[in-house]
C-alpha atoms as a PDB file:
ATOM      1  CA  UNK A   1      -3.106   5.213  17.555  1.00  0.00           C
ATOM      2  CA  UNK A   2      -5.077   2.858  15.217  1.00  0.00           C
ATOM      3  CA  UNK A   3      -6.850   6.418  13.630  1.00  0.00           C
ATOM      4  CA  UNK A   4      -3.764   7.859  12.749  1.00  0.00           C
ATOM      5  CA  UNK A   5      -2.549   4.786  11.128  1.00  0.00           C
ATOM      6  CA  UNK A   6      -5.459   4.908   9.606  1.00  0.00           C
ATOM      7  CA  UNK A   7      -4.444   8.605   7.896  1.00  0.00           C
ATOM      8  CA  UNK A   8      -1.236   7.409   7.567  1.00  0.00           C
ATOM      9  CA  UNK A   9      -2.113   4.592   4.648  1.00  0.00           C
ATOM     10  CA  UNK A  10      -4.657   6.634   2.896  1.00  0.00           C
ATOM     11  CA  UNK A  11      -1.944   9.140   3.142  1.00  0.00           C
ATOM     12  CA  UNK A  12       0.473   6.521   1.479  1.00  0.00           C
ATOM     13  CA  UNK A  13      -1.713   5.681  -0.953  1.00  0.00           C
ATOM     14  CA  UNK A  14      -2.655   8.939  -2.316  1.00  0.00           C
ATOM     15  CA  UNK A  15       1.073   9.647  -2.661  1.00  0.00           C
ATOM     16  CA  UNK A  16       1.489   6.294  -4.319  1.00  0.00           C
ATOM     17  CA  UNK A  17      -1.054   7.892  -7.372  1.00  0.00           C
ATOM     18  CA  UNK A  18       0.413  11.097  -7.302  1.00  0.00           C
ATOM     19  CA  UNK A  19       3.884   9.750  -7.673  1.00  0.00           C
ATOM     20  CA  UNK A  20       2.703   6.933 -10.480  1.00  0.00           C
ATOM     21  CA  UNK A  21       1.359  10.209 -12.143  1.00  0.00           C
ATOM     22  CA  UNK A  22       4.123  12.244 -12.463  1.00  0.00           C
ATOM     23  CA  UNK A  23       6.113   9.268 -13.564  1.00  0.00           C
ATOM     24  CA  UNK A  24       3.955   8.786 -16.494  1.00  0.00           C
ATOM     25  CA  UNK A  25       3.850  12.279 -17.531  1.00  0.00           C
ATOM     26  CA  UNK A  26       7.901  11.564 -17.962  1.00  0.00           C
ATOM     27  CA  UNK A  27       7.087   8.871 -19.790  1.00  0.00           C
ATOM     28  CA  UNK A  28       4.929  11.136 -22.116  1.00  0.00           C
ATOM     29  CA  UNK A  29       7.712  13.308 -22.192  1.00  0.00           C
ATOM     30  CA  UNK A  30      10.097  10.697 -23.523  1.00  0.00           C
ATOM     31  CA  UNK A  31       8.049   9.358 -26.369  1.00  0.00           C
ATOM     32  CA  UNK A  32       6.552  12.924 -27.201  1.00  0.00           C
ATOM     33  CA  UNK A  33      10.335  13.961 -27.590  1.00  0.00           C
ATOM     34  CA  UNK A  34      11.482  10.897 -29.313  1.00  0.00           C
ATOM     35  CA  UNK A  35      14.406   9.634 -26.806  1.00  0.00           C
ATOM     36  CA  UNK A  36      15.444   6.860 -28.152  1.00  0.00           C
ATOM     37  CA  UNK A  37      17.724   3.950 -26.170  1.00  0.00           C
ATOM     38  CA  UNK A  38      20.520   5.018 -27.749  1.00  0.00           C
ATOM     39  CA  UNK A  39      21.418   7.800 -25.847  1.00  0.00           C
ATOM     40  CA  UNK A  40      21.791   5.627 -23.199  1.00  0.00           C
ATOM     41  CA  UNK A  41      25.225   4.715 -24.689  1.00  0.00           C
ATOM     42  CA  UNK A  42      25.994   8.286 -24.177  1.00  0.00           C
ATOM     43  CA  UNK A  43      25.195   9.223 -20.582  1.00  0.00           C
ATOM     44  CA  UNK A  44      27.982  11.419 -19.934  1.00  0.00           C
ATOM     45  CA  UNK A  45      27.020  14.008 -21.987  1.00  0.00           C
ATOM     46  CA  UNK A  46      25.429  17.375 -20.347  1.00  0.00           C
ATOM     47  CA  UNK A  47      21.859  17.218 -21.700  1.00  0.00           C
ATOM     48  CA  UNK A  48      19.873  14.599 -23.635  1.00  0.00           C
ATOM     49  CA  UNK A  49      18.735  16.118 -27.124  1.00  0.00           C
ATOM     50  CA  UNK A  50      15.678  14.281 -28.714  1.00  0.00           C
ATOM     51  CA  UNK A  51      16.775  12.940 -31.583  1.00  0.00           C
ATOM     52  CA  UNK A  52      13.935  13.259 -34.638  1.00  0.00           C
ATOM     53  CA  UNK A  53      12.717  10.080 -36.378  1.00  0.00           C
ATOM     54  CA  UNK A  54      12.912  10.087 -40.124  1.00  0.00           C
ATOM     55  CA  UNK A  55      10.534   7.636 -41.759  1.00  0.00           C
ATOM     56  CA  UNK A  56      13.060   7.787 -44.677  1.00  0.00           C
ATOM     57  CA  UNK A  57      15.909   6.392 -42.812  1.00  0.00           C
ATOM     58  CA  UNK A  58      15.990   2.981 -41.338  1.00  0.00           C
ATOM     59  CA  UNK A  59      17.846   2.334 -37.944  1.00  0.00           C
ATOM     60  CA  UNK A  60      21.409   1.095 -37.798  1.00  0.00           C
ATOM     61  CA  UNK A  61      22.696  -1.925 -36.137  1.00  0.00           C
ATOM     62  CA  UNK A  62      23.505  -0.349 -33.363  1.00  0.00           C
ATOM     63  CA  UNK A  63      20.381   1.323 -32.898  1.00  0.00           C
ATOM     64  CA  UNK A  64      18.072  -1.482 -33.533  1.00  0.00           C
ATOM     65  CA  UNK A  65      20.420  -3.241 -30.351  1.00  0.00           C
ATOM     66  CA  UNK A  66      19.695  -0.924 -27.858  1.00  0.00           C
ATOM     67  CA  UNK A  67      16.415   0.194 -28.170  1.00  0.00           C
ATOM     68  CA  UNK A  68      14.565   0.412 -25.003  1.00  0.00           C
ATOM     69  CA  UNK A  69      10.797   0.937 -23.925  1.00  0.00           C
ATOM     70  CA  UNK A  70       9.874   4.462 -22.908  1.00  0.00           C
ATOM     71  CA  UNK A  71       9.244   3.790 -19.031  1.00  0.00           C
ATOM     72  CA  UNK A  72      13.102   2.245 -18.994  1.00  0.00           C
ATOM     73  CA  UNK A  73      14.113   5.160 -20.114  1.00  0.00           C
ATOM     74  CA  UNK A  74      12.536   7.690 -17.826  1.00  0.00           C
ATOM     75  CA  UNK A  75      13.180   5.154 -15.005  1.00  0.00           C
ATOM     76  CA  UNK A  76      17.379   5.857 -15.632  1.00  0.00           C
ATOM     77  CA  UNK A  77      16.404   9.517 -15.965  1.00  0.00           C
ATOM     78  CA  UNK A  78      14.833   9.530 -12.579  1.00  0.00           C
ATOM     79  CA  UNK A  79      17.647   7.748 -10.983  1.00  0.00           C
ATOM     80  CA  UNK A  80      20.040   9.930 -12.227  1.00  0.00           C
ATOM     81  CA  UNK A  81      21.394   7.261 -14.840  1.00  0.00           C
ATOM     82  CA  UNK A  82      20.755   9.545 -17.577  1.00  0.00           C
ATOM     83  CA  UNK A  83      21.299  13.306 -17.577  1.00  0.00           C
ATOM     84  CA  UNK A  84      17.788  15.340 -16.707  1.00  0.00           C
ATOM     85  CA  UNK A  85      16.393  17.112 -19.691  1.00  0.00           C
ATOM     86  CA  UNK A  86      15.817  20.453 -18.639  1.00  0.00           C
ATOM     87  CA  UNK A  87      12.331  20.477 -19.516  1.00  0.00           C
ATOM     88  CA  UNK A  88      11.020  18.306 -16.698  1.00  0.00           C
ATOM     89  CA  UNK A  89      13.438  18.802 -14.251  1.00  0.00           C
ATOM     90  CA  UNK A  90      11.005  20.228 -11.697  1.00  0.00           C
ATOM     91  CA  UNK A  91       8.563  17.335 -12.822  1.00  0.00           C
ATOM     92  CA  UNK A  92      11.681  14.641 -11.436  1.00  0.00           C
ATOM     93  CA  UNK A  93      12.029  16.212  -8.416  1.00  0.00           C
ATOM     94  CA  UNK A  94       8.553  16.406  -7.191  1.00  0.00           C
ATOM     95  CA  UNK A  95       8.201  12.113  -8.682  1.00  0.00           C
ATOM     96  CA  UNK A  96      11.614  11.988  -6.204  1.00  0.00           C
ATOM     97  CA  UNK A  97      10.325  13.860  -3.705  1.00  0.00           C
ATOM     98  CA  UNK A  98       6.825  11.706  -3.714  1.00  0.00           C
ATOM     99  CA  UNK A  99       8.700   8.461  -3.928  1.00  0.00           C
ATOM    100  CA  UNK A 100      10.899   9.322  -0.893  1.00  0.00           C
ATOM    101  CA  UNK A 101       8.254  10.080   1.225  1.00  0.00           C
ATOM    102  CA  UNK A 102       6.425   6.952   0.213  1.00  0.00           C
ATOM    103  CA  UNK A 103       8.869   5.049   1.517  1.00  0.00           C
ATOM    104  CA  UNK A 104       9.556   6.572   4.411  1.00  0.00           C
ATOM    105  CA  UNK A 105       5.376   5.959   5.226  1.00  0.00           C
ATOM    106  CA  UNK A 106       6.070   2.302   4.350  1.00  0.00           C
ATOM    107  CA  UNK A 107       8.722   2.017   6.883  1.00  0.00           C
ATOM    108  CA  UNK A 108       6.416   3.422   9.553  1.00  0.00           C
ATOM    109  CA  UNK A 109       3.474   1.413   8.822  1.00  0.00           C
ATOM    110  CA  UNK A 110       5.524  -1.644   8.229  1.00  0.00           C
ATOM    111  CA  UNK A 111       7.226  -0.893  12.259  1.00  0.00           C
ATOM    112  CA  UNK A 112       3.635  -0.279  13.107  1.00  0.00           C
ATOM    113  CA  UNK A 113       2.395  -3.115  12.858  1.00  0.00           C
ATOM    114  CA  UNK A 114       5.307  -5.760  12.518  1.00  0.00           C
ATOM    115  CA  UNK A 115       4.842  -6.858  16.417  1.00  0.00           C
ATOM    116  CA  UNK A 116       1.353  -7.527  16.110  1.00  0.00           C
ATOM    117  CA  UNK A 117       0.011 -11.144  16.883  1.00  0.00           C
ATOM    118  CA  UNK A 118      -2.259 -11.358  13.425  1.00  0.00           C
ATOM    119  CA  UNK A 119       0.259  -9.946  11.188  1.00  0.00           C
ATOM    120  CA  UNK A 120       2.714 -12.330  12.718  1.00  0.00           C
ATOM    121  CA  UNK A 121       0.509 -15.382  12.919  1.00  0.00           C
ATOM    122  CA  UNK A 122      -1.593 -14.802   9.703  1.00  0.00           C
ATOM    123  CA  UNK A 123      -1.345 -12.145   7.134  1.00  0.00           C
ATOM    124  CA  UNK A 124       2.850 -12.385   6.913  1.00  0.00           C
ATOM    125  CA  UNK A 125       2.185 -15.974   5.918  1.00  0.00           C
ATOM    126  CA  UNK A 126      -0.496 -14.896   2.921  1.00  0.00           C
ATOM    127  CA  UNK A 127       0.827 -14.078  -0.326  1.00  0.00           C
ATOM    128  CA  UNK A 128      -0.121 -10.697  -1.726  1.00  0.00           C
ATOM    129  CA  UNK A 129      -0.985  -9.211   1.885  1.00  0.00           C
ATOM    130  CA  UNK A 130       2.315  -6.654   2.559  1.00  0.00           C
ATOM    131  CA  UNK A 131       2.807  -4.393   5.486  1.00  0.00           C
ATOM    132  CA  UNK A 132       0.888  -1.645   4.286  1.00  0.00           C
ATOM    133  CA  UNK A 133      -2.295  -3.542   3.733  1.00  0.00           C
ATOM    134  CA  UNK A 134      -1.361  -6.073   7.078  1.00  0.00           C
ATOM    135  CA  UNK A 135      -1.504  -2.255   9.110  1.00  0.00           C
ATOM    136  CA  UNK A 136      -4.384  -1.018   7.170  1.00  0.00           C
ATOM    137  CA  UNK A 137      -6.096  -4.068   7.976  1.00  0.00           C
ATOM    138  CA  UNK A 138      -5.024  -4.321  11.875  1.00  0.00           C
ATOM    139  CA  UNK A 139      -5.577  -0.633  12.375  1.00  0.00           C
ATOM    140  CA  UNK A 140      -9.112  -0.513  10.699  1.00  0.00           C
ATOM    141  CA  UNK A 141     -10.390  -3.821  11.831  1.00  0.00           C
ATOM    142  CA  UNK A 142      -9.650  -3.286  15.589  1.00  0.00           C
ATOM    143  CA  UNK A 143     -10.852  -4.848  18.051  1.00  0.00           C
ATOM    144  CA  UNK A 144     -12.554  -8.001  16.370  1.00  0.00           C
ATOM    145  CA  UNK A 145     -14.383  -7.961  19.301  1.00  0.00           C
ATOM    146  CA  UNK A 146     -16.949  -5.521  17.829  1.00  0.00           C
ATOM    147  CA  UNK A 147     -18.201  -8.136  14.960  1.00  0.00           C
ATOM    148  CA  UNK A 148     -20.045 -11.098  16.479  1.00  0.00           C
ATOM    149  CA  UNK A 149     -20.318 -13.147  13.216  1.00  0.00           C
ATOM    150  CA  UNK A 150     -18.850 -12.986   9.591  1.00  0.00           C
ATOM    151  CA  UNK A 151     -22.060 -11.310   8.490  1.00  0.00           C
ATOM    152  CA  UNK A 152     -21.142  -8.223  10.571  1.00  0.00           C
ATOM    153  CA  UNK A 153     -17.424  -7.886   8.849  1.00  0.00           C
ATOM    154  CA  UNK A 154     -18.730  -8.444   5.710  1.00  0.00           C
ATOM    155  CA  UNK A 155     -21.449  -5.510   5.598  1.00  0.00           C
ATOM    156  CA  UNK A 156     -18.856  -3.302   7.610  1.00  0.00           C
ATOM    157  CA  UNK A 157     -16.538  -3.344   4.763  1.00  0.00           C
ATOM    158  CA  UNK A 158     -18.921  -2.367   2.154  1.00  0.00           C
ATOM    159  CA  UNK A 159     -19.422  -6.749   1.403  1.00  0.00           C
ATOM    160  CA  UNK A 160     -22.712  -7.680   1.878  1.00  0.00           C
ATOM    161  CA  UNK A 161     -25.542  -8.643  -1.078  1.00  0.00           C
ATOM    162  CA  UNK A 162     -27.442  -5.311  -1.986  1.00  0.00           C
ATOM    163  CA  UNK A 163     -24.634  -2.642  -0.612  1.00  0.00           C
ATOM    164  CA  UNK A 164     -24.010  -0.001  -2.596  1.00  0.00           C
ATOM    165  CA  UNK A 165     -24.155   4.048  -3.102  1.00  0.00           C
ATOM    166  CA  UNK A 166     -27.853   5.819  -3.264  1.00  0.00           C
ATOM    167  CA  UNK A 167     -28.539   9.416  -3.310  1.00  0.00           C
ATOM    168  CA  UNK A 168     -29.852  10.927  -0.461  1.00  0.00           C
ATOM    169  CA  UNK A 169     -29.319   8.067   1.260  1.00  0.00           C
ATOM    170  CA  UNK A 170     -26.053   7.520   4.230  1.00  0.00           C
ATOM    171  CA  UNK A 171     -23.972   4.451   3.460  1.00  0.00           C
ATOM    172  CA  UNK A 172     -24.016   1.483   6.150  1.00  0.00           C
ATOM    173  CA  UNK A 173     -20.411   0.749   5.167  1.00  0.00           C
ATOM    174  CA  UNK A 174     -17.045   1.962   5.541  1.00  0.00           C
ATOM    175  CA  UNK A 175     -15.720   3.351   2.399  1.00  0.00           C
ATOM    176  CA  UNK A 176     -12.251   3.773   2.950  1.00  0.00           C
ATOM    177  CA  UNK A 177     -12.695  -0.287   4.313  1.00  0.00           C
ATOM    178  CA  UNK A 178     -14.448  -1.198   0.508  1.00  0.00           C
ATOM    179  CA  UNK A 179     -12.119   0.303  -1.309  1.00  0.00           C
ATOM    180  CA  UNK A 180      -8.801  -1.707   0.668  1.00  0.00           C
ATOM    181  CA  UNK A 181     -10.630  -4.583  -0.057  1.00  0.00           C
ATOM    182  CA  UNK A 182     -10.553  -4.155  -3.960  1.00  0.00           C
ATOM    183  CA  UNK A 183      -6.785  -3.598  -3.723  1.00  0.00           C
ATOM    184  CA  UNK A 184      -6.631  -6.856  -1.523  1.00  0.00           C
ATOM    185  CA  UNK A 185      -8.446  -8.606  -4.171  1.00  0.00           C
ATOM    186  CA  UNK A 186      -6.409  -7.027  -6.758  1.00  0.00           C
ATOM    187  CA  UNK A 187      -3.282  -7.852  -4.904  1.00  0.00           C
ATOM    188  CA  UNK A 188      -4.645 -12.009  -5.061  1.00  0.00           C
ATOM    189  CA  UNK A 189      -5.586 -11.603  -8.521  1.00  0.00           C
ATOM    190  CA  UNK A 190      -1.655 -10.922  -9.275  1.00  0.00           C
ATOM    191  CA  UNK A 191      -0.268 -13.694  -7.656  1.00  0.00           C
ATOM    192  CA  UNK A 192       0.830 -16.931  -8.580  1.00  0.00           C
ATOM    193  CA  UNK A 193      -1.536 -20.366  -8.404  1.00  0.00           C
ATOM    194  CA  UNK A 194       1.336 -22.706  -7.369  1.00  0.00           C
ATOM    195  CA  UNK A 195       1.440 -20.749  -3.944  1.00  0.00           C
ATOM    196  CA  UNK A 196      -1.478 -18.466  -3.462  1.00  0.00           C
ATOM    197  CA  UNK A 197      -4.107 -20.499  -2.061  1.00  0.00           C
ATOM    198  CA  UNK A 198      -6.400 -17.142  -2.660  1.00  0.00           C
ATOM    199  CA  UNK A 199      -5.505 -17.099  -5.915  1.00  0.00           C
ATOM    200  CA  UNK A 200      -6.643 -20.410  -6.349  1.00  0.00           C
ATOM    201  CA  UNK A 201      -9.554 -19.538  -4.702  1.00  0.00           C
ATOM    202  CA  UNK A 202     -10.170 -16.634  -7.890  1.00  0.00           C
ATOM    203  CA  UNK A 203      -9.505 -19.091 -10.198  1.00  0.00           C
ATOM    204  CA  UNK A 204     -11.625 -21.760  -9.319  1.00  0.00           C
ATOM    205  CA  UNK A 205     -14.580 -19.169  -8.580  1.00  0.00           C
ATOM    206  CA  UNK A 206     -14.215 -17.479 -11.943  1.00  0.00           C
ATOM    207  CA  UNK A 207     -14.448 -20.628 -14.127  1.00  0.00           C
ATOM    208  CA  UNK A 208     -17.340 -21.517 -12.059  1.00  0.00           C
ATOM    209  CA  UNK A 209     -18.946 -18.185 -13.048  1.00  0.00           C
ATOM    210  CA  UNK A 210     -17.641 -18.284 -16.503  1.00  0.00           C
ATOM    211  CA  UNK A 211     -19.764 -21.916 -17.223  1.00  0.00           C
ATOM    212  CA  UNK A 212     -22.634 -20.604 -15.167  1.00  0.00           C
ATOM    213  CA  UNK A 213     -25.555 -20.612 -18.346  1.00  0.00           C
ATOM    214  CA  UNK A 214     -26.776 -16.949 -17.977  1.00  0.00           C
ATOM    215  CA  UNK A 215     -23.036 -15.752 -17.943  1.00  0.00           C
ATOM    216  CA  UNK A 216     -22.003 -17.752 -20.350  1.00  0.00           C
ATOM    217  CA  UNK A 217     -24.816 -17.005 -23.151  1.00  0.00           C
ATOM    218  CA  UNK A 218     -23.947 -13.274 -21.957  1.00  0.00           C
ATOM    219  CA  UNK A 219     -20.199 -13.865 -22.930  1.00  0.00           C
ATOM    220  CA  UNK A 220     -21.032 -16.082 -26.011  1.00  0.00           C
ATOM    221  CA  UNK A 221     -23.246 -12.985 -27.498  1.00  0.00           C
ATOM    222  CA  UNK A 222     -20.465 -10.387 -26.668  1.00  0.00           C
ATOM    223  CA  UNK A 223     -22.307  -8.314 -24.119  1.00  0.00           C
ATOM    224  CA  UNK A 224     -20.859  -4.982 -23.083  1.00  0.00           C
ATOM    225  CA  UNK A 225     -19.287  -5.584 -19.686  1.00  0.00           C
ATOM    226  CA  UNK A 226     -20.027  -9.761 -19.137  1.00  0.00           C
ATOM    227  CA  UNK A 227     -15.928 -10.502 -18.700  1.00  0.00           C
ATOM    228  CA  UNK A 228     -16.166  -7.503 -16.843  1.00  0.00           C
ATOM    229  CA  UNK A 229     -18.676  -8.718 -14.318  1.00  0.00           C
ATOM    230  CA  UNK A 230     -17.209 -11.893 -14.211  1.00  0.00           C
ATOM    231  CA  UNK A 231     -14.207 -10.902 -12.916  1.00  0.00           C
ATOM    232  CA  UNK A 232     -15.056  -8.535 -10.503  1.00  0.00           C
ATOM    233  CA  UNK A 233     -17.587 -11.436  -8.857  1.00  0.00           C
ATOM    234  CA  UNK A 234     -14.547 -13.802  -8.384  1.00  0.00           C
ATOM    235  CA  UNK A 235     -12.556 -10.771  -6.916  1.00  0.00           C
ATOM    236  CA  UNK A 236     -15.736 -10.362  -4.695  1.00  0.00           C
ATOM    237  CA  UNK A 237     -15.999 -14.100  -3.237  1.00  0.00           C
ATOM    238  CA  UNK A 238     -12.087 -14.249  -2.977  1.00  0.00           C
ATOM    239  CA  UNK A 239     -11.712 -11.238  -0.834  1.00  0.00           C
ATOM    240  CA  UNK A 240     -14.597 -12.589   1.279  1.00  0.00           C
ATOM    241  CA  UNK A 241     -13.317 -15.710   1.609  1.00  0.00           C
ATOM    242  CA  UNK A 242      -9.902 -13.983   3.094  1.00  0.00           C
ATOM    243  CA  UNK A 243     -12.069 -11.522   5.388  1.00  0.00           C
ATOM    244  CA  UNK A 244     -13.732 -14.928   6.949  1.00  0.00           C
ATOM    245  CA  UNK A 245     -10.696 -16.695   7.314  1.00  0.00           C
ATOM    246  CA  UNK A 246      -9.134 -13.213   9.094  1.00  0.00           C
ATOM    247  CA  UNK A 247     -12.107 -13.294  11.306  1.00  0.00           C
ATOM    248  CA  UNK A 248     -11.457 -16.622  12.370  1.00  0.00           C
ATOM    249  CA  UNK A 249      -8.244 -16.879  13.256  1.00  0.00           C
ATOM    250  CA  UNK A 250      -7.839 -13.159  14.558  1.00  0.00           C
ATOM    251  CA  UNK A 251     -11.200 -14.165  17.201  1.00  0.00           C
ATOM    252  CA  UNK A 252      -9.454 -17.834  18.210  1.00  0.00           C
ATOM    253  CA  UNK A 253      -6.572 -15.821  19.113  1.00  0.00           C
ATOM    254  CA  UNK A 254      -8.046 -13.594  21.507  1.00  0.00           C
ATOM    255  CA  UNK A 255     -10.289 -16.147  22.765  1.00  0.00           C
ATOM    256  CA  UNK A 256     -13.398 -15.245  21.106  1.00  0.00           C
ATOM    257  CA  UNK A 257     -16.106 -17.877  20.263  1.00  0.00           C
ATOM    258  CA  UNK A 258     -15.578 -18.259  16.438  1.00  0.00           C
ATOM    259  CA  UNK A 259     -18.671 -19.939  13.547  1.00  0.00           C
ATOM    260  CA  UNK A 260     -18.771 -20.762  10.294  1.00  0.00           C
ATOM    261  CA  UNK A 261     -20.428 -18.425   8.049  1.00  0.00           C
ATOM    262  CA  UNK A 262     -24.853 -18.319   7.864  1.00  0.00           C
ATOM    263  CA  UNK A 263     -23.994 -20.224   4.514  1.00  0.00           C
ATOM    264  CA  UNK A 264     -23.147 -22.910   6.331  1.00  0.00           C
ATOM    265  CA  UNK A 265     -24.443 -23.140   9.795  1.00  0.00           C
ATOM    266  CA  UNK A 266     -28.150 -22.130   8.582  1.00  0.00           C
ATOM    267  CA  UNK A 267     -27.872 -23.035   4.835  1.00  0.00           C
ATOM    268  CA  UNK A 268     -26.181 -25.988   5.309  1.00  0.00           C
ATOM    269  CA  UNK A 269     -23.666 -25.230   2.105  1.00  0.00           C
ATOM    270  CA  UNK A 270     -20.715 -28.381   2.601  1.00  0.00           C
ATOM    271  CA  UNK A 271     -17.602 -25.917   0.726  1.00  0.00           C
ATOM    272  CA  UNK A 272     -16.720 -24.600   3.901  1.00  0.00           C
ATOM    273  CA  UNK A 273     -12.774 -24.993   4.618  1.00  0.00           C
ATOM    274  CA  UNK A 274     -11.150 -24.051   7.298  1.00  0.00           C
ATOM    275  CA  UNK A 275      -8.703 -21.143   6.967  1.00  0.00           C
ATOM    276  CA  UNK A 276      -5.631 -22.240   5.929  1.00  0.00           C
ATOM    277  CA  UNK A 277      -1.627 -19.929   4.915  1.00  0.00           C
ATOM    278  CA  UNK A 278      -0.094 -19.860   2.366  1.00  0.00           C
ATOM    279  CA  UNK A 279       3.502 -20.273   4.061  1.00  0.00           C
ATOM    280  CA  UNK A 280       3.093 -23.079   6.670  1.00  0.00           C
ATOM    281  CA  UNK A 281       5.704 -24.205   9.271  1.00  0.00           C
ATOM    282  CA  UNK A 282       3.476 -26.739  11.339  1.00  0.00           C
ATOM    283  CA  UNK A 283       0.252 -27.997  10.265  1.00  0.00           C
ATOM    284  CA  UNK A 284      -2.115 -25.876  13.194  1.00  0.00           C
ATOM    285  CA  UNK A 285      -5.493 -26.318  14.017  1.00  0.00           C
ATOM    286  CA  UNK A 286      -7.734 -23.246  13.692  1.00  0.00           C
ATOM    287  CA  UNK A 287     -10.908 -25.073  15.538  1.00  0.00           C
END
């Protein structure tokens, strides 16, 4: 079961770009045409007609107070609140099409794995970690049995120091496993401080990065890519932070011995906290 779920969200998430793509080709459409938020005034005539700009002229009050982005536009043209130009129509119906079946893959992934003692336990109580990632996650990971320390999760999922493509060479990770971990980390990145503790986590990694004296010198002379490489470090540590913590509560509830990571049981490091959720009913004990 777990390998078609598997299909199933790379399935979803292919869709997911195919759909965002044909939605911004609309969007192309309406500023190439120059649709302007006016014609939302008049919705209940037959066809939009682009209406042509003239430098000359400057816009009317009534212009000026309903002017509208682009992607609001071709969001009420996609719902129907605006009538289809005839130009794209085909275009609408395959973003409609896409979008429907999108959902209906969320709704199956979401019943998939909405009884499952980790999702219920852990990941529902994590900000930024939805269904689709929670069944992703479940259905790629099992069983937890398989990875004896942290060390062994990390390099599965494409995490540990040194890991990375070479020609000629076969990958020791999973790719499909590296790349859901950059849209975890993405998903953190998004959140909000005040309740994300992973956020927090980003945060507080990346302004430790940012007043580290190489990276800092590289930032203070401009170099190509420094902010760059910044970032995507603290997305790295945050995302195997969250990978740990999973580990550790997902062994303790099967009833699998559970250590802290080689960090800190060989190298001694002292930042080691135990895994805590976002939403908490009851303080709980995860040694």
């Amino acid at each position: 079961m777990e390998q078609q779920i598997r299909f199933l969200v790379e399935q979803y998430y292919d869709i997911q770009k195919l759909r965002v793509e044909a939605f911004n080709r609309i969007v192309a459409y309406v500023k190439s045409h120059n649709i302007v938020g006016t014609q939302i005034r008049h919705a209940s005539q037959p066809e939009i007609e682009p209406q042509t700009k003239n430098a000359s002229q400057k816009p009317n009050e009534t212009q000026m107070e309903v002017a509208v982005k682009p992607s609001t536009i071709a969001h009420k043209i996609i719902k129907n609140k605006l009538p289809v130009p005839s130009e794209i129509k085909d275009l609408v119906w395959y973003h409609n099409s896409l979008l429907y079946t999108e959902k209906e893959l969320a709704k199956r992934l979401d019943a998939w794995s909405s009884h499952h003692p980790l999702r219920i336990n852990w990941l529902s109580k994590i900000y930024g970690v939805g269904p689709i990632l929670s069944s992703a996650l479940i259905a790629w990971l099992s069983p937890i049995s398989r990875f004896d320390n942290i060390s062994k999760l990390w390099k599965y999922c494409g995490m540990a120091p040194g890991q990375k493509r070479k020609r000629g060479q076969k990958i020791d990770y999973n790719p499909h496993l590296k790349t859901l971990m950059w849209k975890i980390a993405s998903s953190f990145e998004k959140q909000k401080a005040t309740k994300s503790r992973y956020r927090r986590i980003y945060d507080e990694k990346k302004r430790y990065y940012l007043n580290r004296p190489d990276l800092h010198e590289a930032i203070e002379k401009k170099k190509k890519g420094a902010k760059l490489h910044v970032r995507l470090m603290a997305m790295r540590f945050t995302v195997k932070r969250f990978l740990a913590d999973t580990w550790i509560v997902w062994r303790k509830m099967e009833g699998l011995p559970v250590t802290k990571p080689y960090a800190h049981t060989i190298l001694h490091h002292t930042d080691f906290v135990i895994p805590q959720p976002d939403k908490v009913d009851e303080e709980e004990e995860i040694w």
